[in-house]
PDB file of N, CA and C in Angstrom:
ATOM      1  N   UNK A   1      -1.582   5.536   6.619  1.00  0.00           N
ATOM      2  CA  UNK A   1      -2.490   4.417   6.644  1.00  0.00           C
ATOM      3  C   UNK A   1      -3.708   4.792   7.464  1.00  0.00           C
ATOM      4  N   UNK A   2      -4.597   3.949   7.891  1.00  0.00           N
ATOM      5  CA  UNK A   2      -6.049   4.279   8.629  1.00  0.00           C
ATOM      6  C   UNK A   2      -5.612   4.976   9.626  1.00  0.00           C
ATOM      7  N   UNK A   3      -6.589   5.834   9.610  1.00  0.00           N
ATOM      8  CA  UNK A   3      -6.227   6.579  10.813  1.00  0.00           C
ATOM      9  C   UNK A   3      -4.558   6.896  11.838  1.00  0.00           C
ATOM     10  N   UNK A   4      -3.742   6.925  10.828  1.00  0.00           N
ATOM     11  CA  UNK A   4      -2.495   7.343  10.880  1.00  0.00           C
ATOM     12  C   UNK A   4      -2.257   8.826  11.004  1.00  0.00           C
ATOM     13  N   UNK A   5      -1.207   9.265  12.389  1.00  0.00           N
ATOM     14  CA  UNK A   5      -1.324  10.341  12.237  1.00  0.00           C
ATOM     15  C   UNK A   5       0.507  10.467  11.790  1.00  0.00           C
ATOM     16  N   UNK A   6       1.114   9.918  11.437  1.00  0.00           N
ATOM     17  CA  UNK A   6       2.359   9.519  11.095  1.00  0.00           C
ATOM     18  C   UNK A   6       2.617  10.245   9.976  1.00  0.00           C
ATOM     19  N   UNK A   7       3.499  10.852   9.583  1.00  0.00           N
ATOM     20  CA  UNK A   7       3.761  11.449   8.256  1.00  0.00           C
ATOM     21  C   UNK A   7       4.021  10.847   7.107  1.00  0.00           C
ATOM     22  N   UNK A   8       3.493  10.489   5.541  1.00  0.00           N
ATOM     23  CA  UNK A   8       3.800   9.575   5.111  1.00  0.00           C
ATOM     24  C   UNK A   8       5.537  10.170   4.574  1.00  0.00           C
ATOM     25  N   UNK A   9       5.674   9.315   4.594  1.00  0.00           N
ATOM     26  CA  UNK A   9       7.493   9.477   3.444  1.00  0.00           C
ATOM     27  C   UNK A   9       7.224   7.967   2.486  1.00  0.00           C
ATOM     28  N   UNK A  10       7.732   8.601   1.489  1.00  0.00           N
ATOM     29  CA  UNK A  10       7.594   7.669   0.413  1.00  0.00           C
ATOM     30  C   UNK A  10       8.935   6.765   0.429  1.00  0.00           C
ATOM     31  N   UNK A  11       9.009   5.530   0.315  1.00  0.00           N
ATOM     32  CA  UNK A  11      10.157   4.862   0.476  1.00  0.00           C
ATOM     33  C   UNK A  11      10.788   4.613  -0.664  1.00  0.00           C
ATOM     34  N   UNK A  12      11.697   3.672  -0.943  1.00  0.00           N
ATOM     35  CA  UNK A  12      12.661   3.571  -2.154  1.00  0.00           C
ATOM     36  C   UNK A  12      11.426   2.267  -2.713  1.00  0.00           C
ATOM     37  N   UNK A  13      11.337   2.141  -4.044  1.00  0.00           N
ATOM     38  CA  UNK A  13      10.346   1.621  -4.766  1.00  0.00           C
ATOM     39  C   UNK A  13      11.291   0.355  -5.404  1.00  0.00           C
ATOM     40  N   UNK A  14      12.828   0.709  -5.528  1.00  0.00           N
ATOM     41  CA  UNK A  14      13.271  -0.320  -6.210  1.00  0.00           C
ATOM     42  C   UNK A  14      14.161  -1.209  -5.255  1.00  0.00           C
ATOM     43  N   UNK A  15      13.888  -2.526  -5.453  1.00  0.00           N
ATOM     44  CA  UNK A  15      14.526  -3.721  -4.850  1.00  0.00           C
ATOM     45  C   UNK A  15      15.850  -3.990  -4.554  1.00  0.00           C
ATOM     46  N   UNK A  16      15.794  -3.673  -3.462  1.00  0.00           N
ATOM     47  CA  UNK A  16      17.726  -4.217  -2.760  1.00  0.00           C
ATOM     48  C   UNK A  16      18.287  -4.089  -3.533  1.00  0.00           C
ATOM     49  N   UNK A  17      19.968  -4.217  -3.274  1.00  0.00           N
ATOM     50  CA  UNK A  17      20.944  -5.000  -4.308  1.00  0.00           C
ATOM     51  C   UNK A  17      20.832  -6.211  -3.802  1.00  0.00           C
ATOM     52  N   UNK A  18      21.559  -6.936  -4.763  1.00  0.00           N
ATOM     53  CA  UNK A  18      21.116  -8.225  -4.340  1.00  0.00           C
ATOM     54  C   UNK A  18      19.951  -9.050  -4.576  1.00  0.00           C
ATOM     55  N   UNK A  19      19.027  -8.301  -5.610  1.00  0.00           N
ATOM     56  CA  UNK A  19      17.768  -8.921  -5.948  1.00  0.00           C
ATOM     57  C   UNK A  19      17.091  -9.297  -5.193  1.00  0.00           C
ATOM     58  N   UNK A  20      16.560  -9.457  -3.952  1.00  0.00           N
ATOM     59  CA  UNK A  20      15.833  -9.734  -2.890  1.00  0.00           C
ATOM     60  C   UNK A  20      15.078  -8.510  -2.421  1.00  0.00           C
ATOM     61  N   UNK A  21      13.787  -8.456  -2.392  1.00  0.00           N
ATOM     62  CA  UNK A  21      12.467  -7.673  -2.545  1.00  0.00           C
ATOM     63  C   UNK A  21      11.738  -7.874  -1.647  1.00  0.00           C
ATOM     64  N   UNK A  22      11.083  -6.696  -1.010  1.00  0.00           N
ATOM     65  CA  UNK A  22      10.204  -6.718   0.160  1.00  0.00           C
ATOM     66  C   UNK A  22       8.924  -7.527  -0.358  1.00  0.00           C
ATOM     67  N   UNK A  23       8.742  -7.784  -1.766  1.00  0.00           N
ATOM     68  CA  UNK A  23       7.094  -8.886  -1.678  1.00  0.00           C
ATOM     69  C   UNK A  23       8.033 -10.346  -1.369  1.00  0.00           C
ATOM     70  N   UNK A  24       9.319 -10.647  -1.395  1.00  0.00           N
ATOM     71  CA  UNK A  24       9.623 -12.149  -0.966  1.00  0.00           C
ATOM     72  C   UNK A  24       8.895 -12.500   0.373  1.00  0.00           C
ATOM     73  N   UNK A  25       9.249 -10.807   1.274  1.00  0.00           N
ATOM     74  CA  UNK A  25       8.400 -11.410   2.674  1.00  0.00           C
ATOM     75  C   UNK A  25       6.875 -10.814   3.558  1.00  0.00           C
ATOM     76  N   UNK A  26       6.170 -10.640   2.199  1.00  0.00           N
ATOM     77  CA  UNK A  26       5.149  -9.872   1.850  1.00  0.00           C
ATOM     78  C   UNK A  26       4.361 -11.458   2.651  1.00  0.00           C
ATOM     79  N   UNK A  27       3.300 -10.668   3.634  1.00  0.00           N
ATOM     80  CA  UNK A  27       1.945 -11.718   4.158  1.00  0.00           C
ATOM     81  C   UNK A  27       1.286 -11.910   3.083  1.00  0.00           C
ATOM     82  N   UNK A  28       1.126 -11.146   1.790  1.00  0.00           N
ATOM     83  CA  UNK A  28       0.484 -12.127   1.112  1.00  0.00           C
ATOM     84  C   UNK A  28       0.614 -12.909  -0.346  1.00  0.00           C
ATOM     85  N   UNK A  29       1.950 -13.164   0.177  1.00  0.00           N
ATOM     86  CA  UNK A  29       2.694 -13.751  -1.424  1.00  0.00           C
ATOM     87  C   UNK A  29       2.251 -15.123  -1.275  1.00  0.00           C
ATOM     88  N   UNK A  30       1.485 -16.080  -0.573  1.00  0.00           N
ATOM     89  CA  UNK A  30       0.842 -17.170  -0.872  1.00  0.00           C
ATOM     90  C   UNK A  30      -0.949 -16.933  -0.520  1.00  0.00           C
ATOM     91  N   UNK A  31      -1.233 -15.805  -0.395  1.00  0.00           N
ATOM     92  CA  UNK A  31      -2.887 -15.636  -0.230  1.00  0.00           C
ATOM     93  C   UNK A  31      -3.269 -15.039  -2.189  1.00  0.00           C
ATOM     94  N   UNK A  32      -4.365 -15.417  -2.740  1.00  0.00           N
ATOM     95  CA  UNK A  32      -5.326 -15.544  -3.666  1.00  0.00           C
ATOM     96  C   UNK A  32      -4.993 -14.170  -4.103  1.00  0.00           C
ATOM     97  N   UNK A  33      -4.528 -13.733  -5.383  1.00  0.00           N
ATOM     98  CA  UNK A  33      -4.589 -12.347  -5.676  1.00  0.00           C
ATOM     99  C   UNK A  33      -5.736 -11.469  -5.700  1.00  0.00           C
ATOM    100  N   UNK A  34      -6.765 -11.962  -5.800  1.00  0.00           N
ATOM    101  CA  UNK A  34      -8.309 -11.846  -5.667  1.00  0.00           C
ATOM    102  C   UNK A  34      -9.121 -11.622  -4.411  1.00  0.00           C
ATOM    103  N   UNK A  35      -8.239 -11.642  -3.946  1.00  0.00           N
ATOM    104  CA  UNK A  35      -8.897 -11.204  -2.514  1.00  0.00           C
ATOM    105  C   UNK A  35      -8.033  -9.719  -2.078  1.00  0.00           C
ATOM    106  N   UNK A  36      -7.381  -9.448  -2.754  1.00  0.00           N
ATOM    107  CA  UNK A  36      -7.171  -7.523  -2.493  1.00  0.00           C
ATOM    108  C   UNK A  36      -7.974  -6.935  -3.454  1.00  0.00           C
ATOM    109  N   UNK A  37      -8.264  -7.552  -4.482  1.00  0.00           N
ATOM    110  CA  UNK A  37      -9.185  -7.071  -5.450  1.00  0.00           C
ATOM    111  C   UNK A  37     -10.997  -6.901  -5.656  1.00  0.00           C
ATOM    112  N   UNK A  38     -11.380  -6.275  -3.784  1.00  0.00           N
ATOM    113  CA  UNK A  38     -12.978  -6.960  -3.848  1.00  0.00           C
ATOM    114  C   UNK A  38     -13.907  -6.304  -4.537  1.00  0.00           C
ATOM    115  N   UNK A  39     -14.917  -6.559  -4.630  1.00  0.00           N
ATOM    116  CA  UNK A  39     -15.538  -5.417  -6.069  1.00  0.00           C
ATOM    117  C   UNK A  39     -16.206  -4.387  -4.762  1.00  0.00           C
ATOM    118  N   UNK A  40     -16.229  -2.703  -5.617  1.00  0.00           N
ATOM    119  CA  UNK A  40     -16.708  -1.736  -5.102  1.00  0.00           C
ATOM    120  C   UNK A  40     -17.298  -2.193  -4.056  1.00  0.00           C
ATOM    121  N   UNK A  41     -17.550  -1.325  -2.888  1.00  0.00           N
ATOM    122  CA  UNK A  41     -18.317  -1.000  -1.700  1.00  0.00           C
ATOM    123  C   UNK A  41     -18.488  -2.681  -0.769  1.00  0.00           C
ATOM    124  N   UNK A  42     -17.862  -3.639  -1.516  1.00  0.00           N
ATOM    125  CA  UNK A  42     -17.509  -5.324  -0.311  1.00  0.00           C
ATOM    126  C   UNK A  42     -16.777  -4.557   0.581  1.00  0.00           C
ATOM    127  N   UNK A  43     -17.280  -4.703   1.849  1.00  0.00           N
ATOM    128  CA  UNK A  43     -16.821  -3.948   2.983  1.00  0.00           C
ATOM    129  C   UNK A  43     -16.018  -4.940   3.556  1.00  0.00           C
ATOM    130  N   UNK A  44     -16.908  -6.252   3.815  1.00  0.00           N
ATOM    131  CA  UNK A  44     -16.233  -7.259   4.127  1.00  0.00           C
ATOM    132  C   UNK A  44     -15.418  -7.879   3.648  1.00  0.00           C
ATOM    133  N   UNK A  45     -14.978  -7.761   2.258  1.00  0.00           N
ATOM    134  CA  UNK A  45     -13.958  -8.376   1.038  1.00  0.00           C
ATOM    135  C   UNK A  45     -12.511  -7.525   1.377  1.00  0.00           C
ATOM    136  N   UNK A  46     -12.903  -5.809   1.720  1.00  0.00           N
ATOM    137  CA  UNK A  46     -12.223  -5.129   1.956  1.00  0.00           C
ATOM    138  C   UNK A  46     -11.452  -4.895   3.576  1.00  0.00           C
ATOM    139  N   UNK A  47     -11.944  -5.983   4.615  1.00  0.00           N
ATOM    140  CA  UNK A  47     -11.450  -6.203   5.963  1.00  0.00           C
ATOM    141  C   UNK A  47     -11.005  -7.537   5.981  1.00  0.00           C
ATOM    142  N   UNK A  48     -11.004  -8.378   4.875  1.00  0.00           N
ATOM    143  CA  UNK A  48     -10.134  -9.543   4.162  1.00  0.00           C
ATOM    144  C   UNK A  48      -9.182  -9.468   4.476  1.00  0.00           C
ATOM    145  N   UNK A  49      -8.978  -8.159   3.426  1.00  0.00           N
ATOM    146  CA  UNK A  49      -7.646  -8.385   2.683  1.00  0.00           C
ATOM    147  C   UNK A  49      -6.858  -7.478   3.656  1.00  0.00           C
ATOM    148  N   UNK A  50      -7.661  -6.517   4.235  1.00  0.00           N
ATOM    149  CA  UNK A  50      -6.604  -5.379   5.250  1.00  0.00           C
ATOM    150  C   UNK A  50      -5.996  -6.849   6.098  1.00  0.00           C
ATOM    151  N   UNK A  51      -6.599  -7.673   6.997  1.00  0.00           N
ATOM    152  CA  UNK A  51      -6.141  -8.267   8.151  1.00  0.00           C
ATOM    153  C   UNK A  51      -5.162  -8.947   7.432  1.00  0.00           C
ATOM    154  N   UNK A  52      -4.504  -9.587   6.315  1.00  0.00           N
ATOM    155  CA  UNK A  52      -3.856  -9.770   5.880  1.00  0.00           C
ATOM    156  C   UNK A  52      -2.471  -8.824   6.128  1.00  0.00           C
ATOM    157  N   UNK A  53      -2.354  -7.420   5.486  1.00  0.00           N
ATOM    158  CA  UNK A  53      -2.186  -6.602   5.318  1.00  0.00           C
ATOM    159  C   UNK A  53      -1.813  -6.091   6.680  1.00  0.00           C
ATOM    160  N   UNK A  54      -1.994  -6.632   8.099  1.00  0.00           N
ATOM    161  CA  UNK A  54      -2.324  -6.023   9.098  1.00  0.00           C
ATOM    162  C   UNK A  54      -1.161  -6.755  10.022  1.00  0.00           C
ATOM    163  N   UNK A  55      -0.735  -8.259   9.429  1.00  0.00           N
ATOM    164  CA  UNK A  55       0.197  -8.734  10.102  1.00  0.00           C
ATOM    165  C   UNK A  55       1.451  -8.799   8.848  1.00  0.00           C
ATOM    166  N   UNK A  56       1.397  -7.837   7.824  1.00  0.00           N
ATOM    167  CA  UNK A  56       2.356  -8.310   6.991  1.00  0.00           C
ATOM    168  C   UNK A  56       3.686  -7.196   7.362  1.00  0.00           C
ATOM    169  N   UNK A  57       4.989  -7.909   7.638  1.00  0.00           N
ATOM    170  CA  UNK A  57       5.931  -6.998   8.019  1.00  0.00           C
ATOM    171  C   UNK A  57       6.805  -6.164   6.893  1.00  0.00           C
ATOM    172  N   UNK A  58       6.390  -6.058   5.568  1.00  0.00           N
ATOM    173  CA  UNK A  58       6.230  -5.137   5.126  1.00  0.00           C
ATOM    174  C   UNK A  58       5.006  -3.742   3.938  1.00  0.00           C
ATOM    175  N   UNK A  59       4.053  -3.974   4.942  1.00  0.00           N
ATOM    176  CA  UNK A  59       3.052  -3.205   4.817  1.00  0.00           C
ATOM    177  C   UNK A  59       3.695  -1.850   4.094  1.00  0.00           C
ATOM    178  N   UNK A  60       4.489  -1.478   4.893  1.00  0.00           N
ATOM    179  CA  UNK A  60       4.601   0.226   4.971  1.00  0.00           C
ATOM    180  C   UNK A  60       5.909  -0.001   3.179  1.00  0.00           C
ATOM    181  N   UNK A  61       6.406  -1.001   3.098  1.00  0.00           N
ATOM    182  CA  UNK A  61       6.920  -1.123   1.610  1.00  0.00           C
ATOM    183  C   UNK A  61       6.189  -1.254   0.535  1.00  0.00           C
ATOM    184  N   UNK A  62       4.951  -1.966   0.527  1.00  0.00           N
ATOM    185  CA  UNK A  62       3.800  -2.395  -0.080  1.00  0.00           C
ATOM    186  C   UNK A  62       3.495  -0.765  -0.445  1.00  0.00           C
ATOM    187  N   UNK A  63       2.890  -0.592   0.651  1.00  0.00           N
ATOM    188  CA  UNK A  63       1.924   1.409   0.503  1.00  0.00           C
ATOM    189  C   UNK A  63       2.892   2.064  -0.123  1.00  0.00           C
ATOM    190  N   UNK A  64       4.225   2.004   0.222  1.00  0.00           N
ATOM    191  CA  UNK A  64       5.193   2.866  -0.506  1.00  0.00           C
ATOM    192  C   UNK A  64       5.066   2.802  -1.954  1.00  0.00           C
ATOM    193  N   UNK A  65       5.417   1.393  -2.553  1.00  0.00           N
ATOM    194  CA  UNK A  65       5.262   1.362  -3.770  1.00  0.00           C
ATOM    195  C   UNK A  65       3.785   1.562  -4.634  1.00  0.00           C
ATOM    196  N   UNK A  66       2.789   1.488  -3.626  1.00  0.00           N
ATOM    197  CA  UNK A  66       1.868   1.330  -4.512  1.00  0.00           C
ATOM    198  C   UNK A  66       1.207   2.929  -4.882  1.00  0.00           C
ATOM    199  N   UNK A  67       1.610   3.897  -3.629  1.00  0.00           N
ATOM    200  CA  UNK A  67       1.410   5.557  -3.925  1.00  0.00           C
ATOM    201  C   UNK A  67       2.560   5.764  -5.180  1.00  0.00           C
ATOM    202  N   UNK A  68       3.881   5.187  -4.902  1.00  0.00           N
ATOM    203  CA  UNK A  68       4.775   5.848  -5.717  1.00  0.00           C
ATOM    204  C   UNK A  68       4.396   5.565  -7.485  1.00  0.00           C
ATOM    205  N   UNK A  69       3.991   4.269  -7.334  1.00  0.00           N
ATOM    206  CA  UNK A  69       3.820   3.801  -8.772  1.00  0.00           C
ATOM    207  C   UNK A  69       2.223   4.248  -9.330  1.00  0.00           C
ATOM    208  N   UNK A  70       0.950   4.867  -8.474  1.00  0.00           N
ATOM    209  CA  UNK A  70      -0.205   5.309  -8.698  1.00  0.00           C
ATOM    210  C   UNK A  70      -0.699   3.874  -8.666  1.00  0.00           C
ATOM    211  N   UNK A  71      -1.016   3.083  -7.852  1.00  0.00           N
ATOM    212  CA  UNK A  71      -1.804   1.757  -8.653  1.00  0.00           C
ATOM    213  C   UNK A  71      -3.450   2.202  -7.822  1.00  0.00           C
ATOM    214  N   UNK A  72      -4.254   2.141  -8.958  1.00  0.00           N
ATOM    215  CA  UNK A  72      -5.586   2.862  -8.343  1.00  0.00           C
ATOM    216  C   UNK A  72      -6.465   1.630  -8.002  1.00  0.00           C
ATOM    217  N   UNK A  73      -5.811   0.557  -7.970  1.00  0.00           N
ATOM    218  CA  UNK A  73      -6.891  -0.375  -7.811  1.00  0.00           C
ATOM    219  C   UNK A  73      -6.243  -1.592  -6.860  1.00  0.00           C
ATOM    220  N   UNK A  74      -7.547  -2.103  -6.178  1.00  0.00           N
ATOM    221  CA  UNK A  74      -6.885  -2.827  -4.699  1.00  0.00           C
ATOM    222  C   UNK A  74      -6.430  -2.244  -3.737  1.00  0.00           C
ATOM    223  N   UNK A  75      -5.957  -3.561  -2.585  1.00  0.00           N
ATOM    224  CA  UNK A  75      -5.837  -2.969  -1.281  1.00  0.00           C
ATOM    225  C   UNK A  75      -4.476  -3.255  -1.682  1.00  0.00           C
ATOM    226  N   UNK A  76      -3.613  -2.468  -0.970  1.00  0.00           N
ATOM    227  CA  UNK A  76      -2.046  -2.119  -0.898  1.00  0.00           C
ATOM    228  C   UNK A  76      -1.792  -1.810   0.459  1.00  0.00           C
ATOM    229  N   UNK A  77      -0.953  -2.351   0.890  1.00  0.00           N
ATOM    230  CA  UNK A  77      -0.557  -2.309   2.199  1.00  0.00           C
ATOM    231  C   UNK A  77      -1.670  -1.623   3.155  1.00  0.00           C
ATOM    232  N   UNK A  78      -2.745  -2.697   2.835  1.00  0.00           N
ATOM    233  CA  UNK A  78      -3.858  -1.553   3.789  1.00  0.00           C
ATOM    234  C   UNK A  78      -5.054  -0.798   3.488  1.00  0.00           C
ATOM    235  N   UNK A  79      -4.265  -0.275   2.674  1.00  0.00           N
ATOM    236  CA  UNK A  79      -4.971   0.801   2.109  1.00  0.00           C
ATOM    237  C   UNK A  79      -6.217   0.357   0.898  1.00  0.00           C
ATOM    238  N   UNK A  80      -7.060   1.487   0.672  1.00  0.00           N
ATOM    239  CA  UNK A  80      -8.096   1.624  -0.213  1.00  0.00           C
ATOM    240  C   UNK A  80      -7.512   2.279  -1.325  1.00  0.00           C
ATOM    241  N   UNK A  81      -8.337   2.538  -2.994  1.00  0.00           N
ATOM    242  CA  UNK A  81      -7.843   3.105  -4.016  1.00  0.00           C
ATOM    243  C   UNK A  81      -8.083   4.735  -3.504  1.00  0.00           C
ATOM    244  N   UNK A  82      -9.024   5.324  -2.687  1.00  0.00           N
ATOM    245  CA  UNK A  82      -9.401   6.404  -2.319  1.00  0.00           C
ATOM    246  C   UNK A  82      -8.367   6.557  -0.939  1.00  0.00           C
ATOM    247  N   UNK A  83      -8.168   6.206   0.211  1.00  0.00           N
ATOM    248  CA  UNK A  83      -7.163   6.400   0.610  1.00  0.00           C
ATOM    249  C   UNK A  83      -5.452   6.504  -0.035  1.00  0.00           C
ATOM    250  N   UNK A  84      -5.111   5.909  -0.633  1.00  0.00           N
ATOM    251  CA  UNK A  84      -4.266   5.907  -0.930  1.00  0.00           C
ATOM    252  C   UNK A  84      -4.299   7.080  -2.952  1.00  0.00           C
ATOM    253  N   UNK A  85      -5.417   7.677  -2.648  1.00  0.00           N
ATOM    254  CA  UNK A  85      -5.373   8.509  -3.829  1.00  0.00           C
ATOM    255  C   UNK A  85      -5.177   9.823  -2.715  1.00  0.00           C
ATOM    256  N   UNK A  86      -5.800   9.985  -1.638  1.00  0.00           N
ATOM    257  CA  UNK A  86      -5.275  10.853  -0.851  1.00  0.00           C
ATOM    258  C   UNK A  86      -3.655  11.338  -0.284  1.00  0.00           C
ATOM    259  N   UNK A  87      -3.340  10.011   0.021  1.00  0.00           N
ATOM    260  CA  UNK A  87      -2.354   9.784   0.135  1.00  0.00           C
ATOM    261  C   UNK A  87      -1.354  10.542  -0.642  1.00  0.00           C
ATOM    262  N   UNK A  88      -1.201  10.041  -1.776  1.00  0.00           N
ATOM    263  CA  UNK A  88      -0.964  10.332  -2.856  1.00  0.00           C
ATOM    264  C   UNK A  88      -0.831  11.677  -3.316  1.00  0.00           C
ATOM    265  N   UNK A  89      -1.487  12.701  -3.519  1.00  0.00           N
ATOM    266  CA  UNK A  89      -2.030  13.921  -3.022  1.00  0.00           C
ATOM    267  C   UNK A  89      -1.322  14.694  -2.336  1.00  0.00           C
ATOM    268  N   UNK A  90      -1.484  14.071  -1.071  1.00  0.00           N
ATOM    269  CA  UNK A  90      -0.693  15.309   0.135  1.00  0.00           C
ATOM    270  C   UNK A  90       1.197  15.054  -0.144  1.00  0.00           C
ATOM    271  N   UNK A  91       1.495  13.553  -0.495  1.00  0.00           N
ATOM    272  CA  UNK A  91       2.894  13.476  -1.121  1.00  0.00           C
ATOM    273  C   UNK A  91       3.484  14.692  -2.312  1.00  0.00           C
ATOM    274  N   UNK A  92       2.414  14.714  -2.912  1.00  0.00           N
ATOM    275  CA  UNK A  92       2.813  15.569  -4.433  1.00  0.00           C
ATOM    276  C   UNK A  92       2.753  16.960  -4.018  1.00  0.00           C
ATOM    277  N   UNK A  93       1.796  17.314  -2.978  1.00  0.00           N
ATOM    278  CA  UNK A  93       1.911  18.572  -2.574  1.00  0.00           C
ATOM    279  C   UNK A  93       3.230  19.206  -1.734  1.00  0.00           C
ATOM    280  N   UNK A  94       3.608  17.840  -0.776  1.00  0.00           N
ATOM    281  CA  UNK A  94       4.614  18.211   0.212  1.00  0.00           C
ATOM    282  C   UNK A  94       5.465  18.705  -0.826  1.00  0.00           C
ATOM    283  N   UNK A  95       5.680  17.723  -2.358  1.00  0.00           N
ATOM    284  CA  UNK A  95       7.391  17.391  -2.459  1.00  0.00           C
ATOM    285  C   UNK A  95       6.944  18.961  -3.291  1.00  0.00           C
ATOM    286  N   UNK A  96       6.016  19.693  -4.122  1.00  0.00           N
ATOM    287  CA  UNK A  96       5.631  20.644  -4.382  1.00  0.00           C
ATOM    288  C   UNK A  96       6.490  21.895  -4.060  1.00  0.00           C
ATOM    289  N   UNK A  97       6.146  21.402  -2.548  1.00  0.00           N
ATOM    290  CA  UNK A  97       6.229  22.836  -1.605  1.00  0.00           C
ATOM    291  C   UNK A  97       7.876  22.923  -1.460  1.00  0.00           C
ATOM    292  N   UNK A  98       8.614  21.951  -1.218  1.00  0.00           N
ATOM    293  CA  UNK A  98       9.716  21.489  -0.650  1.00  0.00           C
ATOM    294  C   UNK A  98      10.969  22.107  -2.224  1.00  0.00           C
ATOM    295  N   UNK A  99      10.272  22.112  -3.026  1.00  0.00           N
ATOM    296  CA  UNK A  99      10.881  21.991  -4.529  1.00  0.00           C
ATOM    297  C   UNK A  99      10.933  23.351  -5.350  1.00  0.00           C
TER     298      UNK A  99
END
């Protein structure tokens, strides 16, 4: 994430047993879907939706799924489509190297 010096690890993408899912307790499962979605270069559209994103206690499930699944558009746990294309990136390289 921003300025993270944390290693990413990609988390499990699919939902509990038990059917119960990290967006049930997602910060922004009652905020406007449209507001992770701000158009190009809204800087301020884009510090929206992070502070959202900033108290949500599962952020780091959000980013997980959204590198694992490629979603190039919106903020995801945080993140930008260019951060998280980086992201993205150094994952495919690790598992690369590892493989």
């Amino acid at each position: 994430m921003r300025g993270s010096t944390t290693p990413f690890i990609l988390t499990s993408i699919q939902p509990p047993v038990g059917g119960s899912s990290w967006r049930d307790q997602a910060a922004c499962r009652t905020t406007d879907p449209g507001v992770f979605f701000p158009d190009p270069g809204d800087v301020v559209g884009v510090e929206r939706a992070r502070q959202v994103c900033d108290g949500c206690p599962v952020a780091t499930e959000c980013l997980s799924y959204a590198v694992g699944t490629n979603q190039t558009e919106g903020i995801w746990g945080g993140t930008t489509p260019g951060e998280r294309r980086r992201l993205r990136q150094r994952w495919l390289k690790e598992l690369r190297e590892a493989g």
